[in-house]
Each structure stands twice: as C-alpha cells, then as structure tokens.
C-alpha atoms as a PDB file:
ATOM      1  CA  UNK A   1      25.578  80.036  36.845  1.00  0.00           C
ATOM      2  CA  UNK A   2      23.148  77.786  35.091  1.00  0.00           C
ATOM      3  CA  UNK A   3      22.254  74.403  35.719  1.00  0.00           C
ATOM      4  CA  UNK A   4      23.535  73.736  32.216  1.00  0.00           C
ATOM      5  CA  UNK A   5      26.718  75.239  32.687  1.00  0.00           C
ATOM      6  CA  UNK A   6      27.108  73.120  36.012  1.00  0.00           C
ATOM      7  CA  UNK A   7      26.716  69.783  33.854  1.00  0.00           C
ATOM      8  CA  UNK A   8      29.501  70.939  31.494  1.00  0.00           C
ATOM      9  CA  UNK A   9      31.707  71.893  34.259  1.00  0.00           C
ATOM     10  CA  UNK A  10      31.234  68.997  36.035  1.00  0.00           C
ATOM     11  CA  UNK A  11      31.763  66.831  32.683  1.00  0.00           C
ATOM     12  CA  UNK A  12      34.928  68.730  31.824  1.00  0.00           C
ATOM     13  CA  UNK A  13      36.096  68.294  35.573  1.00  0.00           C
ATOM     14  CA  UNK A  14      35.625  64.274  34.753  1.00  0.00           C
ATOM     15  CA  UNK A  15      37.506  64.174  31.437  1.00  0.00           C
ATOM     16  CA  UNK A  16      40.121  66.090  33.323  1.00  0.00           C
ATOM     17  CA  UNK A  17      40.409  63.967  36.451  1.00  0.00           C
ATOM     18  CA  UNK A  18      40.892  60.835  33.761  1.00  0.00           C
ATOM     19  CA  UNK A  19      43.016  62.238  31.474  1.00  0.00           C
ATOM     20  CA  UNK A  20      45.138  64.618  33.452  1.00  0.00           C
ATOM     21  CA  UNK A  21      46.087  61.276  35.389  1.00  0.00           C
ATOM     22  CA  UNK A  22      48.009  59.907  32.436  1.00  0.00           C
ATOM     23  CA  UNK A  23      47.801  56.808  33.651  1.00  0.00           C
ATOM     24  CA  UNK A  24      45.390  55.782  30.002  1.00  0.00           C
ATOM     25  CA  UNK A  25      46.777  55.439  27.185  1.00  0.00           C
ATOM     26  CA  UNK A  26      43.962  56.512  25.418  1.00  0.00           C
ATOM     27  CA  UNK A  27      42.167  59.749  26.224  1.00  0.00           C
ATOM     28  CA  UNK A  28      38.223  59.756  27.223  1.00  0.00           C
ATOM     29  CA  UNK A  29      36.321  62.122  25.042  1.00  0.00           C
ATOM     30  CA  UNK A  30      33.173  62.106  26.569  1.00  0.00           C
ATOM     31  CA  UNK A  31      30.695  60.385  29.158  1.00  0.00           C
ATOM     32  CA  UNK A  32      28.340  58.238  26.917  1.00  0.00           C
ATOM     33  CA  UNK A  33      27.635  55.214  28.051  1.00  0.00           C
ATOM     34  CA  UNK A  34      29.489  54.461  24.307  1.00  0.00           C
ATOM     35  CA  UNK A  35      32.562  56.287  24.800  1.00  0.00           C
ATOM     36  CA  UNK A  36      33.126  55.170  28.393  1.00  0.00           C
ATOM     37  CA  UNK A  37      33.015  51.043  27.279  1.00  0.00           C
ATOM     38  CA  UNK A  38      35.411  52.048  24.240  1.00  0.00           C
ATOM     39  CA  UNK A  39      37.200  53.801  26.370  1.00  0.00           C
ATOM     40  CA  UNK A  40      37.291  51.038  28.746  1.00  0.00           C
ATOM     41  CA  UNK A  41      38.331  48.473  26.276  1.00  0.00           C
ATOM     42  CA  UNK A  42      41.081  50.933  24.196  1.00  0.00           C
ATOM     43  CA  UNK A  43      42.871  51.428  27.742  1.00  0.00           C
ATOM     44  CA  UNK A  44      42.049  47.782  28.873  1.00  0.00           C
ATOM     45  CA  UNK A  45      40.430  48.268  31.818  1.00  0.00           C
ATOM     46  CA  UNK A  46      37.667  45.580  33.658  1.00  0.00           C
ATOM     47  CA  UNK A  47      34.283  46.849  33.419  1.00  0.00           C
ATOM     48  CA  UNK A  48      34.204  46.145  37.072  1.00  0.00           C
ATOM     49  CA  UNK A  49      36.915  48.428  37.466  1.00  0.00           C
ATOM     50  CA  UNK A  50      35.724  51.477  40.244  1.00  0.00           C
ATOM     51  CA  UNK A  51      36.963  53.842  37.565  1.00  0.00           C
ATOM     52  CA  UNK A  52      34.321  52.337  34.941  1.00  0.00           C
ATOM     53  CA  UNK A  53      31.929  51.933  37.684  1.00  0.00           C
ATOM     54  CA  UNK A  54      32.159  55.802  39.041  1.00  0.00           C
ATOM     55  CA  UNK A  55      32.056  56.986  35.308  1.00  0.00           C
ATOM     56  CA  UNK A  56      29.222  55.523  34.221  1.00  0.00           C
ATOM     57  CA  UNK A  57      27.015  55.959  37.056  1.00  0.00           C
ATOM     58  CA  UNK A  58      28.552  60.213  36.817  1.00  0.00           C
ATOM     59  CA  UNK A  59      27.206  59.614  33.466  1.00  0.00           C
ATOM     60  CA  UNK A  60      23.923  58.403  34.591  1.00  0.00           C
ATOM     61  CA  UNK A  61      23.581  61.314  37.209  1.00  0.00           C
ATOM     62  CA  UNK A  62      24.129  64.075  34.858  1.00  0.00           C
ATOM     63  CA  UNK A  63      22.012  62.874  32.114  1.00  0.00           C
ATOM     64  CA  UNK A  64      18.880  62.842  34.278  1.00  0.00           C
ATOM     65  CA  UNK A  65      19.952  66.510  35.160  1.00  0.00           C
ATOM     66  CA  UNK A  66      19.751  66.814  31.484  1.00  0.00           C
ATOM     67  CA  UNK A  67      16.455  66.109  31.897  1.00  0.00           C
ATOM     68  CA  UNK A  68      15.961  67.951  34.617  1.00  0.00           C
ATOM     69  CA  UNK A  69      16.917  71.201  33.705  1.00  0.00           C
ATOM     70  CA  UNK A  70      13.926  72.119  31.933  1.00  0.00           C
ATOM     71  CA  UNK A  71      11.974  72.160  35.111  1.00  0.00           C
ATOM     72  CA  UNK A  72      12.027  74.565  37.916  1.00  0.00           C
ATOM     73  CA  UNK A  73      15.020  73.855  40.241  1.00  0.00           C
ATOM     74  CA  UNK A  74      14.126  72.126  42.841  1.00  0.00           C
ATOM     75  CA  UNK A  75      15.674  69.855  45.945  1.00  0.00           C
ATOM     76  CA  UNK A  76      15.884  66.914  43.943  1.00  0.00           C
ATOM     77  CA  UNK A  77      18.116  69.043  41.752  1.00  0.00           C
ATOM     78  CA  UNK A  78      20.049  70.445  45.013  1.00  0.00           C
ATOM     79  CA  UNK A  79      20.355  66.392  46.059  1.00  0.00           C
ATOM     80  CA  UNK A  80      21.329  65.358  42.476  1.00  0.00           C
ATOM     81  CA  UNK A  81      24.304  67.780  42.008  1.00  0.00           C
ATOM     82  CA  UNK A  82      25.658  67.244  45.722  1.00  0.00           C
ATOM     83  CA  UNK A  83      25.801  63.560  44.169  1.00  0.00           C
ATOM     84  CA  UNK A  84      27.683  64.865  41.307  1.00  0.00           C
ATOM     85  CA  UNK A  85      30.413  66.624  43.375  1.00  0.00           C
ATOM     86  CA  UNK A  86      30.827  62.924  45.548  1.00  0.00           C
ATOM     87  CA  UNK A  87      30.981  61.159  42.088  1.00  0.00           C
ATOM     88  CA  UNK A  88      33.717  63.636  41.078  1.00  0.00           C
ATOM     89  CA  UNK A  89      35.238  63.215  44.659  1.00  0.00           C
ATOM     90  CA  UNK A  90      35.151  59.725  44.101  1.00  0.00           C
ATOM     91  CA  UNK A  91      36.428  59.447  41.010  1.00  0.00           C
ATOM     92  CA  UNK A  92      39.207  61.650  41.707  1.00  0.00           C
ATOM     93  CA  UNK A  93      40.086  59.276  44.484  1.00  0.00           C
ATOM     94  CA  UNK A  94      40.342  55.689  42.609  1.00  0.00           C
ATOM     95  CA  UNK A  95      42.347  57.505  40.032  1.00  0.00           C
ATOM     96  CA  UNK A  96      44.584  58.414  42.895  1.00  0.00           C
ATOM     97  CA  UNK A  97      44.296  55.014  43.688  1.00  0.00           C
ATOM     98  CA  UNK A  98      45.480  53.188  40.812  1.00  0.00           C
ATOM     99  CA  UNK A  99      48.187  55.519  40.313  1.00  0.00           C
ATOM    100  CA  UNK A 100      50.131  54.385  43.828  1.00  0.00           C
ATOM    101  CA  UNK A 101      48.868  51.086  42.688  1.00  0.00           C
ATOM    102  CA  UNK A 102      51.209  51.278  39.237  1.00  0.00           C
ATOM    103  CA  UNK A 103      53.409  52.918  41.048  1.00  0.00           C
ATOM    104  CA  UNK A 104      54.359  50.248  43.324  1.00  0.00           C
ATOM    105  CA  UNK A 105      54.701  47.812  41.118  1.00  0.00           C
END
C-alpha cells in the first residue's frame, strides 16, 4: 500500500473515531488546523480539550508525511507512522473517555 494511501486511511480512521462516537453534535469533515477549531467551537469543546489536543497534533503528524512522501521511505517515515497509529490509539481512547464521562452524569 502506498504511503499516500496510509495518510488517507489513517485520516478516515480519525473522522471515524470522532464521529462514529456521536457524542458531537456536529460532524468533523476534515483535519485542517481550520476545520478542527470550527469544529471545536460548533461542538463547544475547550481548545485544551485532549480531543482538540490529539487532533491537531494527528494533523500535524500527517501533514509532514505529506511532505514526506515524495522522498524515499525511510526510518523517519517508519517512526512517523508508528506515531500516527499511537495518535489514533490515543484518540480513540479520550473519546472513550468522555463518553463514560457523559455518561455518568
């Protein structure tokens, strides 16, 4: 699979992790740093919020494999997607998070 197929993957596995949660009651639509704050706002969440935190910096990540993919594959690319599939991991788990969180209320 390619390296640019990867990056969609893992951006589609983002967008689903948020809005499969259904805890928003406004859907993301994509990982710009843009979309994320309106995003943010619409579903009024802090921008210190892990959530916002974890999406932006998944953002960050993935655009500089953007960049990256141009150039032969190489162990900074092998360290850069591991950090992808954490930032997924992690994001995965503060949505689980706030979920028993609104849930117990």
């Amino acid at each position: 699979m390619s390296e640019f197929n990867n990056r969609i993957i893992a951006q589609r596995d983002a967008l689903k992790i948020i809005n499969g949660s259904r805890l928003f009651l406004e859907p993301l639509m994509s990982l710009t740093e843009k979309a994320i704050e309106r995003w943010s706002k619409s579903n009024q969440l802090d921008a210190h919020d892990p959530i916002i935190t974890l999406l932006k910096s998944l953002s960050g990540t993935l655009f500089f494999l953007a960049n990256k993919s141009q150039e032969q594959v190489t162990e900074d690319y092998k360290v850069l997607s591991d950090k992808v599939s954490k930032q997924l991991n992690g994001l995965e788990l503060e949505v689980a998070n706030k979920a028993l969180q609104r849930t117990s209320h």
